[in-house]
C-alpha atoms as a PDB file:
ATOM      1  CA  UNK A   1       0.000   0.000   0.000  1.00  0.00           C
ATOM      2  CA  UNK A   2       1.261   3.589  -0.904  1.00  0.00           C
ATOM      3  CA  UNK A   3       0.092   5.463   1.870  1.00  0.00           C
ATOM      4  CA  UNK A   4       1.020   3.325   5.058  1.00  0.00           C
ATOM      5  CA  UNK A   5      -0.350   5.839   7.510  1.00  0.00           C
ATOM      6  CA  UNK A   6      -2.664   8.729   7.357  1.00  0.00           C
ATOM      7  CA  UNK A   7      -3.817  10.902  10.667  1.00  0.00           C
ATOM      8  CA  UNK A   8      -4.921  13.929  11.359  1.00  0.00           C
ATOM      9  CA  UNK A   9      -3.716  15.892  15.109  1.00  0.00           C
ATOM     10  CA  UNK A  10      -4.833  19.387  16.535  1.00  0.00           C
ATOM     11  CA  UNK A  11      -3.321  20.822  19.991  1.00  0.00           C
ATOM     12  CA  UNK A  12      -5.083  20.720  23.124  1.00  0.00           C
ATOM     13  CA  UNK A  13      -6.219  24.819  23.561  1.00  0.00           C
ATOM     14  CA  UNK A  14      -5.965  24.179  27.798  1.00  0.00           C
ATOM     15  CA  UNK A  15      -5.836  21.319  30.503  1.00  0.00           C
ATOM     16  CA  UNK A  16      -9.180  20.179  29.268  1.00  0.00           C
ATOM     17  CA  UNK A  17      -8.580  20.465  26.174  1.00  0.00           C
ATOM     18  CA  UNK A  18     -11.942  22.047  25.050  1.00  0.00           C
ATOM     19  CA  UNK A  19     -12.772  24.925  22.717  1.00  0.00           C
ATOM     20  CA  UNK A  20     -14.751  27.852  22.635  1.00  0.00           C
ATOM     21  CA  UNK A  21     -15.831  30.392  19.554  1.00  0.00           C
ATOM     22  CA  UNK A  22     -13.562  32.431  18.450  1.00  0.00           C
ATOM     23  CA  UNK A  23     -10.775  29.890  19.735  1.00  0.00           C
ATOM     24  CA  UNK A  24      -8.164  28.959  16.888  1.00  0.00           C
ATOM     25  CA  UNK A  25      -7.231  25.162  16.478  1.00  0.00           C
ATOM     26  CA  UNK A  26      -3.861  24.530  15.296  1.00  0.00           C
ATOM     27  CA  UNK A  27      -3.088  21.087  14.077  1.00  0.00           C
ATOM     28  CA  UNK A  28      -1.377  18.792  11.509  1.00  0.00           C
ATOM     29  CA  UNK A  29      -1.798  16.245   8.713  1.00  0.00           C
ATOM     30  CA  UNK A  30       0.770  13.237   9.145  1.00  0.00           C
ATOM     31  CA  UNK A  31       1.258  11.319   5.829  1.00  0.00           C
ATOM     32  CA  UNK A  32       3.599   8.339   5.333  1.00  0.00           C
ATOM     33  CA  UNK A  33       4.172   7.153   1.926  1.00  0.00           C
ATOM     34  CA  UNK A  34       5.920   3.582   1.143  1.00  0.00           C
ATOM     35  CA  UNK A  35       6.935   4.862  -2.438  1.00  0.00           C
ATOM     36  CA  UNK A  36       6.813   8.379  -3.756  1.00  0.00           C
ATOM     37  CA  UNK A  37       3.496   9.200  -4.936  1.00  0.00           C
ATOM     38  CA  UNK A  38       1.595  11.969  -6.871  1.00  0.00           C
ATOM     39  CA  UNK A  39      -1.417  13.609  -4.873  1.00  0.00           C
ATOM     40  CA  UNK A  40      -3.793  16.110  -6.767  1.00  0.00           C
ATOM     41  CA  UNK A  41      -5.132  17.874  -3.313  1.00  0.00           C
ATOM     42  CA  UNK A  42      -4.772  17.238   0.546  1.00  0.00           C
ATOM     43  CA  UNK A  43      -7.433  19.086   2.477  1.00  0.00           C
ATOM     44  CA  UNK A  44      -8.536  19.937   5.693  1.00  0.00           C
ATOM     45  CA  UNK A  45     -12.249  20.410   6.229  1.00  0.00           C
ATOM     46  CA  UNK A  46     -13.542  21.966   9.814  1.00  0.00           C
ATOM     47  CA  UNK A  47     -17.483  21.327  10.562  1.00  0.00           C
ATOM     48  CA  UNK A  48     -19.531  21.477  13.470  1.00  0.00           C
ATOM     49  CA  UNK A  49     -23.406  20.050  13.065  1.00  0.00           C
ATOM     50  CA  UNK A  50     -26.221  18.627  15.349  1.00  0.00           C
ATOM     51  CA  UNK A  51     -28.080  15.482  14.170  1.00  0.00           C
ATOM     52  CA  UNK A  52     -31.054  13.517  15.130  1.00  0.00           C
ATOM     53  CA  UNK A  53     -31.974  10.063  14.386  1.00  0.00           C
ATOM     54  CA  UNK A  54     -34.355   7.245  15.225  1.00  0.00           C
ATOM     55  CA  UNK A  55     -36.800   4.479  14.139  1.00  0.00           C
ATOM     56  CA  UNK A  56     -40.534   3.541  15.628  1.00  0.00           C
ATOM     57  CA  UNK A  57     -41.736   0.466  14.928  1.00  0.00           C
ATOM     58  CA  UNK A  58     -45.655   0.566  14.510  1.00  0.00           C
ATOM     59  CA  UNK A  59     -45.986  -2.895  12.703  1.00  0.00           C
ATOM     60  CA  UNK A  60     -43.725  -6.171  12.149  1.00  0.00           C
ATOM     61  CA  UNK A  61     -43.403  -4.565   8.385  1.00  0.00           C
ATOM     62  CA  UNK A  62     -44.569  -1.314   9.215  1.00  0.00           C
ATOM     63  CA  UNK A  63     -41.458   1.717  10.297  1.00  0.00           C
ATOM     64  CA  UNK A  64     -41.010   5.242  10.360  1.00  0.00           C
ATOM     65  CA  UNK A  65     -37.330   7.014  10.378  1.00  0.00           C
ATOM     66  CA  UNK A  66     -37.195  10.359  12.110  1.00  0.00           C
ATOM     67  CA  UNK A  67     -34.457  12.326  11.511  1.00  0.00           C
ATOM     68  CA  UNK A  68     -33.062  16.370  11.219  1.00  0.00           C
ATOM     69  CA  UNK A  69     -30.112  17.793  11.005  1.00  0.00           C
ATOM     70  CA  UNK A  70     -28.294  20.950  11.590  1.00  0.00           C
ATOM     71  CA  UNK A  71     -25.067  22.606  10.380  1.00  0.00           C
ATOM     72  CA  UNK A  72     -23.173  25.345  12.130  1.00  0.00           C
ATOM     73  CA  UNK A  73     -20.056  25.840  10.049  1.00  0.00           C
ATOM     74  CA  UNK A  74     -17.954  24.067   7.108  1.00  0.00           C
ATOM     75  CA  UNK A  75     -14.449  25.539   6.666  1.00  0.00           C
ATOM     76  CA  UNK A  76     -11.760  23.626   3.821  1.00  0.00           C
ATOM     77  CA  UNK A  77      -8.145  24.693   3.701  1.00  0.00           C
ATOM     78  CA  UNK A  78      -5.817  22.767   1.247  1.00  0.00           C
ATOM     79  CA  UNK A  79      -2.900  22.233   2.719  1.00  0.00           C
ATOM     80  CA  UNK A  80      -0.984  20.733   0.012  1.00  0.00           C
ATOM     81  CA  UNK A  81       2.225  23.366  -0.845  1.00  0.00           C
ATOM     82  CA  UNK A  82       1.623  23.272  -5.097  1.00  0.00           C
ATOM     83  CA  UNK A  83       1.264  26.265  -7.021  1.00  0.00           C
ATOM     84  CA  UNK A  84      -0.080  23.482  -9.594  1.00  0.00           C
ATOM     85  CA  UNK A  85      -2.853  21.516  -7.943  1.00  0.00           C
ATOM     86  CA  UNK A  86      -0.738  18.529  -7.569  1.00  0.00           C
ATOM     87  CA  UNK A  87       2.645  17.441  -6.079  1.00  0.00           C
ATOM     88  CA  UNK A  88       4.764  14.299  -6.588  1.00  0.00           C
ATOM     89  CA  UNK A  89       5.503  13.696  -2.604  1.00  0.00           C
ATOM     90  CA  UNK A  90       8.346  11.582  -1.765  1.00  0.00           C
ATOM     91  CA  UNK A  91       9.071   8.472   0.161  1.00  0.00           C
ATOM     92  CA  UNK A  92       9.209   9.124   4.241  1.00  0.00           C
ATOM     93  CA  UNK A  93       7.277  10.820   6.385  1.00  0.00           C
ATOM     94  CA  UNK A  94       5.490  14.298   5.732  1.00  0.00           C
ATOM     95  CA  UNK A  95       3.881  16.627   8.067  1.00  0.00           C
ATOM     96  CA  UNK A  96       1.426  19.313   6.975  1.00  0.00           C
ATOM     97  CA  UNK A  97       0.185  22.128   9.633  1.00  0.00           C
ATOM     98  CA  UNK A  98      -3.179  23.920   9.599  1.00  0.00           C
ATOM     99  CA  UNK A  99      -4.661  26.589  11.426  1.00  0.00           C
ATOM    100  CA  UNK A 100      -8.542  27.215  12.007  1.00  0.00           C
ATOM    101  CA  UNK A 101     -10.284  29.966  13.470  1.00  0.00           C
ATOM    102  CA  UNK A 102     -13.514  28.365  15.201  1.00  0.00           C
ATOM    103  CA  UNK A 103     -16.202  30.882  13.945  1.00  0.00           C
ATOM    104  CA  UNK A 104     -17.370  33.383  16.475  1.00  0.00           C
ATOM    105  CA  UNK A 105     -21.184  32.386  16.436  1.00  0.00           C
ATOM    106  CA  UNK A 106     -23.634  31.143  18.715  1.00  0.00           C
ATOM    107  CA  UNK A 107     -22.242  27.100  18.909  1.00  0.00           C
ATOM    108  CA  UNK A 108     -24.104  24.594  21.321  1.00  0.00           C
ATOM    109  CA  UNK A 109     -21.573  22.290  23.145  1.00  0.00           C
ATOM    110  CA  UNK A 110     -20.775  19.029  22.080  1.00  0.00           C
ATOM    111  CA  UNK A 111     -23.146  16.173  23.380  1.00  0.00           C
ATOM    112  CA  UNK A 112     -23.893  12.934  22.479  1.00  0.00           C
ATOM    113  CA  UNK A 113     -27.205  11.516  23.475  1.00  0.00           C
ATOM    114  CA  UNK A 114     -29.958   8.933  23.269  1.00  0.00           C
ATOM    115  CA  UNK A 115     -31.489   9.915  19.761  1.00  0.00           C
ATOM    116  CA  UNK A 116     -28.648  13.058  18.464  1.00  0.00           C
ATOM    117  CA  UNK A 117     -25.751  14.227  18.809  1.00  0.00           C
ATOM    118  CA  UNK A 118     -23.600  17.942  18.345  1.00  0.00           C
ATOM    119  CA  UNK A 119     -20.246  17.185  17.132  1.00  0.00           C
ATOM    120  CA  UNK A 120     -17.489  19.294  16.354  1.00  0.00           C
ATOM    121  CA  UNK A 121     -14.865  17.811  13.705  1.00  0.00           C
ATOM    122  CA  UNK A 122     -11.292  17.659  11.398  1.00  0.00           C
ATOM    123  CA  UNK A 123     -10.936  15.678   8.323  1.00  0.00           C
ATOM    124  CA  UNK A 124      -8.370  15.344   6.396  1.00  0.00           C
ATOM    125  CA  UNK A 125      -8.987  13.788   2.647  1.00  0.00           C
ATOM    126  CA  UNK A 126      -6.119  12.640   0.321  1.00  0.00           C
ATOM    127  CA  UNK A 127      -7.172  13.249  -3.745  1.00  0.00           C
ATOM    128  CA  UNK A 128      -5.305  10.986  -6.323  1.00  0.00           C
ATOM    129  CA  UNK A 129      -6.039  10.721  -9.806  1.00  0.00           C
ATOM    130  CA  UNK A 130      -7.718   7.306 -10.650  1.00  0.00           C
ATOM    131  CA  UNK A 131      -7.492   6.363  -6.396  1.00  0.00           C
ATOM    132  CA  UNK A 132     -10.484   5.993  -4.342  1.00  0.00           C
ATOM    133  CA  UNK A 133     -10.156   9.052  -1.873  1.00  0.00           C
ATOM    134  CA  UNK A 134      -8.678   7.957   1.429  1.00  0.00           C
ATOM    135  CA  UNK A 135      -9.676  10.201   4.543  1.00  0.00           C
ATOM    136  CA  UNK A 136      -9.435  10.767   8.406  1.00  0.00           C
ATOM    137  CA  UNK A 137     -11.005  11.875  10.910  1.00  0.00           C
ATOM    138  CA  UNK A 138     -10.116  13.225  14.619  1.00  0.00           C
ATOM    139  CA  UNK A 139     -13.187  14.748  16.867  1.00  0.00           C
ATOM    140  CA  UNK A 140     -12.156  18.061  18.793  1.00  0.00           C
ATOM    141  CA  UNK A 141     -14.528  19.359  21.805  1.00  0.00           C
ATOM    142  CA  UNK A 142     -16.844  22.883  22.389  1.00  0.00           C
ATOM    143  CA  UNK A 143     -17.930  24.234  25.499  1.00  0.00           C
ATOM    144  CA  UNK A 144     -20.330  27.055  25.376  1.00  0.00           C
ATOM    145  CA  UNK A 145     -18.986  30.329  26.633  1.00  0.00           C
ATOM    146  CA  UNK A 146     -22.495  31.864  26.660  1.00  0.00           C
ATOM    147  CA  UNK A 147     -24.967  31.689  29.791  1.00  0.00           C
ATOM    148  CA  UNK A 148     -28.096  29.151  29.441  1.00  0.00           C
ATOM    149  CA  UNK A 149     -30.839  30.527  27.836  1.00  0.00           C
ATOM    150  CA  UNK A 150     -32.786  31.073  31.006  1.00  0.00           C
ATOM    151  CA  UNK A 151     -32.605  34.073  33.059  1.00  0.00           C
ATOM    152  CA  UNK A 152     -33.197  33.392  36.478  1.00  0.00           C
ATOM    153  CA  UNK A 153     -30.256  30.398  37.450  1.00  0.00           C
ATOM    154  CA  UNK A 154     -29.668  32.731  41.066  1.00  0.00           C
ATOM    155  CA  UNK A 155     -33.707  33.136  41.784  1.00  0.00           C
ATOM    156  CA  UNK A 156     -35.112  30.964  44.802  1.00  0.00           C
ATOM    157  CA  UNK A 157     -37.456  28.494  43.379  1.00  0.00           C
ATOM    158  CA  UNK A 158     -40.806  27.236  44.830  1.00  0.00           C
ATOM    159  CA  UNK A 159     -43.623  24.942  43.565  1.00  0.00           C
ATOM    160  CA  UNK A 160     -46.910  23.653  45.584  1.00  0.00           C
ATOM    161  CA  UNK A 161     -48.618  20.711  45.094  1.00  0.00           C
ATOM    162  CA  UNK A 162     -52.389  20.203  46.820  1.00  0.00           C
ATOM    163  CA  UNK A 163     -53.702  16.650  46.499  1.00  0.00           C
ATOM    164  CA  UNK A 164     -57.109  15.363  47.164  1.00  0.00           C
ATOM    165  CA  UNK A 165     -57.021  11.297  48.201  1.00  0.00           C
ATOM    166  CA  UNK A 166     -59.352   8.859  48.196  1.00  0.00           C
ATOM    167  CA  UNK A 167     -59.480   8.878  51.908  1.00  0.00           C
ATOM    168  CA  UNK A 168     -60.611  11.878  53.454  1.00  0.00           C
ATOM    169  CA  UNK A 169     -57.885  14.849  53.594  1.00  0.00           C
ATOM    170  CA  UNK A 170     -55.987  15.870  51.210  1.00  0.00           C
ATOM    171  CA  UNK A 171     -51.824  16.280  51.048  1.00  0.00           C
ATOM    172  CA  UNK A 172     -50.119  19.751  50.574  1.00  0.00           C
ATOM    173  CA  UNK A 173     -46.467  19.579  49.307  1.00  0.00           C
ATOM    174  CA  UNK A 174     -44.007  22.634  49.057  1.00  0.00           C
ATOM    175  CA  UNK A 175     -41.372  22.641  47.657  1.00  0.00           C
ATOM    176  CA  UNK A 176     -38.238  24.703  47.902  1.00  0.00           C
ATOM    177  CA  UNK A 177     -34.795  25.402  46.270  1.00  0.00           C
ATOM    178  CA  UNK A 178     -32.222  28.595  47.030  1.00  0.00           C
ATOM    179  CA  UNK A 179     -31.667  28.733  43.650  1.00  0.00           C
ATOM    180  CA  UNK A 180     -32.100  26.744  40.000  1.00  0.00           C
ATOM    181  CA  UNK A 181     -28.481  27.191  38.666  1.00  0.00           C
ATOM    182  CA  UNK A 182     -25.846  25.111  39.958  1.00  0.00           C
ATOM    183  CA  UNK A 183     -22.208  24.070  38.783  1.00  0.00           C
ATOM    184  CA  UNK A 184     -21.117  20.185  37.994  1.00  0.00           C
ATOM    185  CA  UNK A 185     -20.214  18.659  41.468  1.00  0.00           C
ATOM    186  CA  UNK A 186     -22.247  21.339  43.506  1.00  0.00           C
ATOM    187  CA  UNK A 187     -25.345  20.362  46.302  1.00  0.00           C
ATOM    188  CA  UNK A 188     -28.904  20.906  45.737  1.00  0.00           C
ATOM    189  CA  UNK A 189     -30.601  21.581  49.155  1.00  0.00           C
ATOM    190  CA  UNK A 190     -33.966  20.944  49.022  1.00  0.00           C
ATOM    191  CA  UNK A 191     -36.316  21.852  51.536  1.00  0.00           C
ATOM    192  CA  UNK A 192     -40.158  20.704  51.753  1.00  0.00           C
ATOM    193  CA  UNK A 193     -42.994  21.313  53.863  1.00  0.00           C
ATOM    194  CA  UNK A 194     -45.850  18.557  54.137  1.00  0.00           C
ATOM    195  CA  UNK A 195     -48.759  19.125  55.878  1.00  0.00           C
ATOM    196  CA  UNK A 196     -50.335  15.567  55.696  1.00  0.00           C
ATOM    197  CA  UNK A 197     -54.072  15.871  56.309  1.00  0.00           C
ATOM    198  CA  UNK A 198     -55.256  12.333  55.605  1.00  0.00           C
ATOM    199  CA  UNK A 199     -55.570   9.104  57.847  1.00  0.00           C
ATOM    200  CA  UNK A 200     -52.130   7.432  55.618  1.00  0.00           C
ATOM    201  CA  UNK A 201     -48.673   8.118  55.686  1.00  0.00           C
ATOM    202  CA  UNK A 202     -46.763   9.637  53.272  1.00  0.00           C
ATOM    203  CA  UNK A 203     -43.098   9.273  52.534  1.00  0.00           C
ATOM    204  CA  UNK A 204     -41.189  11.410  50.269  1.00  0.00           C
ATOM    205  CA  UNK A 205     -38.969  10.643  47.220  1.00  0.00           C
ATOM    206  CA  UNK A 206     -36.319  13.142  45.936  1.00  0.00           C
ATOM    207  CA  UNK A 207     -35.010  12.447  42.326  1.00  0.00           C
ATOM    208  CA  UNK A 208     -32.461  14.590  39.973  1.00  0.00           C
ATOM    209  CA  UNK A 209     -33.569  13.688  36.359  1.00  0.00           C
ATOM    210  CA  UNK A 210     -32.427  14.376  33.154  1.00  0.00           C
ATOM    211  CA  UNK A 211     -34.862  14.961  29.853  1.00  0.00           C
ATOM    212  CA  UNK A 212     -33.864  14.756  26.602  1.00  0.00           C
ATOM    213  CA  UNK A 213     -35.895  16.264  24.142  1.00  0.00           C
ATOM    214  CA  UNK A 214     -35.485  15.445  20.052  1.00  0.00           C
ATOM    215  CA  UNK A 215     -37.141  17.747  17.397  1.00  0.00           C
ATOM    216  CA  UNK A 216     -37.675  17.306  13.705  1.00  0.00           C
ATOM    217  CA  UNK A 217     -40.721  18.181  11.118  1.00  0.00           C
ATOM    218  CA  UNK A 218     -42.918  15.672  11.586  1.00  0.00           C
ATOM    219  CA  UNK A 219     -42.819  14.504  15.346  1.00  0.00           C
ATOM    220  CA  UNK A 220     -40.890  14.823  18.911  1.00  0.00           C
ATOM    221  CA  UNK A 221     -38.899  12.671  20.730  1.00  0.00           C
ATOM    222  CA  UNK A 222     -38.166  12.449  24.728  1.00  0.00           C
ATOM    223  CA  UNK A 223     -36.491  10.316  27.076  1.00  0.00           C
ATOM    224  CA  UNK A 224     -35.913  10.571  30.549  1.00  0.00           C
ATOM    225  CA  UNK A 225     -33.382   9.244  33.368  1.00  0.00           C
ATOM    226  CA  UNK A 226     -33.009   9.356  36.700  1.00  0.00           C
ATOM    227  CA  UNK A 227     -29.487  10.485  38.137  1.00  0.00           C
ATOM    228  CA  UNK A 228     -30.380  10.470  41.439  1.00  0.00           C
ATOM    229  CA  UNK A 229     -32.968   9.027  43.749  1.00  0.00           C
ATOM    230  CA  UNK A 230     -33.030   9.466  47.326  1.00  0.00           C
ATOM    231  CA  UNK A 231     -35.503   8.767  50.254  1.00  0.00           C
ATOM    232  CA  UNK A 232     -36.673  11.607  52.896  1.00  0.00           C
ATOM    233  CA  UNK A 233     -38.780  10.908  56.459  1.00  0.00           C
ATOM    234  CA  UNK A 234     -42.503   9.328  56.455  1.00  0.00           C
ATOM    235  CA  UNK A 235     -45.068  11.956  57.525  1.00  0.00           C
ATOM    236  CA  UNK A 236     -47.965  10.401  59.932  1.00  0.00           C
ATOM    237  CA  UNK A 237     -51.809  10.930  59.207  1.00  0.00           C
ATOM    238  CA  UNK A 238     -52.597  14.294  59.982  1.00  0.00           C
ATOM    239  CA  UNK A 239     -49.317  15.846  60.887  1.00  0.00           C
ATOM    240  CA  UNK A 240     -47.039  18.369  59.171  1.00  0.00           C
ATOM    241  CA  UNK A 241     -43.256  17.963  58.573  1.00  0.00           C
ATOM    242  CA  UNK A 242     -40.184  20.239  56.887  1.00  0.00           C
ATOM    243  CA  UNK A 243     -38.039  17.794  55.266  1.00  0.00           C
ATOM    244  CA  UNK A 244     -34.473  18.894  54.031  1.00  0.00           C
ATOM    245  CA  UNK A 245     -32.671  16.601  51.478  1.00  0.00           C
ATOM    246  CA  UNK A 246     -29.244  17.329  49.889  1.00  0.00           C
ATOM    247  CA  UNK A 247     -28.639  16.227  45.892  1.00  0.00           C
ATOM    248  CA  UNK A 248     -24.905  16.158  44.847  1.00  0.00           C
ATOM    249  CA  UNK A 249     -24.603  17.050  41.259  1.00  0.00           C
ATOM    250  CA  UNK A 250     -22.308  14.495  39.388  1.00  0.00           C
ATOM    251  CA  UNK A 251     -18.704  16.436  38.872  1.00  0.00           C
ATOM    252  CA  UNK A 252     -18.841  15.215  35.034  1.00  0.00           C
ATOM    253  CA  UNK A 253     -22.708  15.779  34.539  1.00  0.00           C
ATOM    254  CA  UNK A 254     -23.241  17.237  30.966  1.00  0.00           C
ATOM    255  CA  UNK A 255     -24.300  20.861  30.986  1.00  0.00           C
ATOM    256  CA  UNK A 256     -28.121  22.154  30.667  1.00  0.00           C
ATOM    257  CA  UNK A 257     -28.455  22.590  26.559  1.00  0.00           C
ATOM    258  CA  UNK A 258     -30.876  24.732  25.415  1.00  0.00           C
ATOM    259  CA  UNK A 259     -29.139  26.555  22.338  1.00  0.00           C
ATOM    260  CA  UNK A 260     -29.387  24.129  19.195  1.00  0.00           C
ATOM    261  CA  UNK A 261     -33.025  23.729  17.532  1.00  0.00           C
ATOM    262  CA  UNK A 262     -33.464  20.063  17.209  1.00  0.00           C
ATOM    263  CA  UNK A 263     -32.067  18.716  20.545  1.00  0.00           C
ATOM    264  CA  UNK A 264     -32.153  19.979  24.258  1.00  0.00           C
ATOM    265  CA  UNK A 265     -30.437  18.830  27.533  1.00  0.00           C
ATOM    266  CA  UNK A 266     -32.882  19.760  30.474  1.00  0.00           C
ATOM    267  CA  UNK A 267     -33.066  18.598  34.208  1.00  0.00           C
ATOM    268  CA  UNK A 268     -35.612  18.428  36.727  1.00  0.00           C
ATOM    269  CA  UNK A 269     -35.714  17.848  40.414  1.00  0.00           C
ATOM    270  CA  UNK A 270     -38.980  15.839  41.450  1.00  0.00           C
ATOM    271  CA  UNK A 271     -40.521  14.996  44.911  1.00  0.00           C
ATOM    272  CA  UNK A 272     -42.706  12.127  44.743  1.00  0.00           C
ATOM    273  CA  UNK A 273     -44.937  11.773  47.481  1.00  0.00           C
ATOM    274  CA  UNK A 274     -45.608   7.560  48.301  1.00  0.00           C
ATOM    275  CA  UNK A 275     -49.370   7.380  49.294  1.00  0.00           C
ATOM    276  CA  UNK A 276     -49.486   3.456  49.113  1.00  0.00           C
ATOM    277  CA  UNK A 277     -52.576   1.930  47.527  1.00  0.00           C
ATOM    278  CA  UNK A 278     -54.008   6.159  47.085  1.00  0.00           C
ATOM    279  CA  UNK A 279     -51.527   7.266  44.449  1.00  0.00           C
ATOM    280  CA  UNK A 280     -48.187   9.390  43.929  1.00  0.00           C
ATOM    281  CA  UNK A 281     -48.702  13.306  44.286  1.00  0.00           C
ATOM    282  CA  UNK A 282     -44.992  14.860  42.487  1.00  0.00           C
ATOM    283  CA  UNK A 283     -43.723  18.458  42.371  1.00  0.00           C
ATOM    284  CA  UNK A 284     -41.172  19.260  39.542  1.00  0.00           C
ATOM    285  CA  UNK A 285     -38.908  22.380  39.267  1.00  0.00           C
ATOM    286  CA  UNK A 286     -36.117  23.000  36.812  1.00  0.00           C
ATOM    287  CA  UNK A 287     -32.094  22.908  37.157  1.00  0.00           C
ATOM    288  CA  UNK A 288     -30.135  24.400  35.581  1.00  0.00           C
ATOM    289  CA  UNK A 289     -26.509  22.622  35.259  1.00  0.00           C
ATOM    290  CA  UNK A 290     -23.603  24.982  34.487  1.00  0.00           C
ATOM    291  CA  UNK A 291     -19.550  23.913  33.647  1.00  0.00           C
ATOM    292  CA  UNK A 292     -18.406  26.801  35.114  1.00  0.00           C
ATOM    293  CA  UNK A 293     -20.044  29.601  37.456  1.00  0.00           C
ATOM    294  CA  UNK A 294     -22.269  32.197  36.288  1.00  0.00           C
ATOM    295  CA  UNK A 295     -24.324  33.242  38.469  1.00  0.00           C
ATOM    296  CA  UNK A 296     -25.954  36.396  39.166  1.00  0.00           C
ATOM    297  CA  UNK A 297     -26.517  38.606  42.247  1.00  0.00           C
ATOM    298  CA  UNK A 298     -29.420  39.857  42.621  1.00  0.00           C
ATOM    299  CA  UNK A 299     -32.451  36.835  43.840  1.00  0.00           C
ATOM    300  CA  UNK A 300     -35.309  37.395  42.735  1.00  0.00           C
ATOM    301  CA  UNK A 301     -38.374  34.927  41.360  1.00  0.00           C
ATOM    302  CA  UNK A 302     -38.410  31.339  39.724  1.00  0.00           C
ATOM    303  CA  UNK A 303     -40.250  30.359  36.774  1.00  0.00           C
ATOM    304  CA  UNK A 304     -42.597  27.286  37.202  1.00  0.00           C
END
């Protein structure tokens, strides 16, 4: 085989090795011929996109695909040094550098989930005459260097849930937060108030969840998972109890992603009240999951 080896590198930008926009990505296309060899174009292509994708089964020969895509930026640099197009390159290894300038635009961070994906790419495609194109491909990483598109991360939430029973009384659940944005690895304190005016006991269930949400023309996809599930204290019939729980955030939990059109990131904290054989009563409010701190300093009011 002429070309033994053919890889594409960039250099990490910082100790995480993430980018921004406006960030510039230096790298290099490693080529090793085993005999010298005459290449029309080598090129460098820079893209970022968001993609979703999935199938539902309504019938045992029956299937619709769903499936959207969005594109953010395509940038192509030949890197070959010819004057001509082409270049007879010798035997040995060669090294050609590149330099991109990430676009400074609104870009969504990278994720990869259930149903889509944002990536952020290099490729690097060899061109000979009568050849099949060979190519490569390396994946590089962006953060978002914008705040969530939500205003209030600093503002104390509060939501209220009022629940009639089959048995007589009903169950009144508050619920409480300091704040709805927090950073990867922080603590969620949670306090709530349950005035328990039936003849059962209730016991309280405290879950961090994460919702996916997929978008294209025709139809919407969501799935759900819970990150964390803990248990609070029973409440006795017809007695009234603050509860205070504390949810740590996973240090490497994705970020909250609201900014791309077909896919978001979201998370909710849920209490789940356990009323036996009478039903589940549940207050939800939103978090907001930051990679590094943003927040304001004025609180103020939560949305619902």
């Amino acid at each position: 085989m002429t070309i033994e080896s053919f890889s594409i590198e960039y250099d990490a930008n910082n100790t995480d090795n993430v980018f921004s926009r406006g960030d510039t990505i230096r790298g290099r296309v490693v080529l090793e011929l085993s005999k010298e060899t005459k290449i029309d174009r080598l090129t460098v292509k820079a893209k970022g996109k968001a993609s979703v994708l999935w199938t539902e089964y309504y019938s045992p020969v029956h299937h619709m695909v769903y499936t959207s895509k969005e594109k953010y930026f395509t940038i192509d640099k030949n890197v070959l040094d010819s004057t001509r197009g082409s270049k007879v390159i010798a035997v040995g290894r060669h090294i050609f550098p590149f330099t991109f300038e990430i676009p400074n635009m609104h870009l969504p961070p990278s994720f990869k989930g259930e149903h889509g994906k944002i990536t952020y790419s290099l490729e690097a495609r060899v061109n000979r005459s009568m050849r099949l194109d060979q190519k490569t491909k390396e994946e590089f990483f962006i953060v978002s260097n914008e705040d969530p598109s939500t205003p209030d991360i600093n503002k104390p939430q509060h939501t209220r849930s009022d629940k009639k029973l089959l048995s007589p009384g009903n169950v009144i659940l508050n619920v409480h937060t300091k704040q709805m944005g927090y950073q990867q690895g922080d603590n969620i304190e949670v306090q709530t108030v349950i005035i328990n005016n039936s003849n059962n006991t209730v016991t309280p269930k405290y879950y961090l969840y994460e919702k996916q949400c997929f978008f294209t023309k025709l139809k919407r996809r969501v799935y759900t998972k819970d990150l964390i599930k803990e248990p609070g204290k029973p409440v006795e019939a017809q007695t009234e109890l603050t509860d205070t729980k504390v949810l740590h955030i996973p240090n490497l939990l994705p970020p909250t992603l609201l900014g791309c059109s077909i896919l978001k990131l979201e998370y909710r904290l849920k209490v789940v009240l356990n009323t036996s054989l009478l039903g589940n009563e549940e207050a939800k409010l939103p978090i907001v999951v930051m990679r590094e701190s943003k927040m304001l300093q004025e609180p103020s009011q939560s949305f619902a």
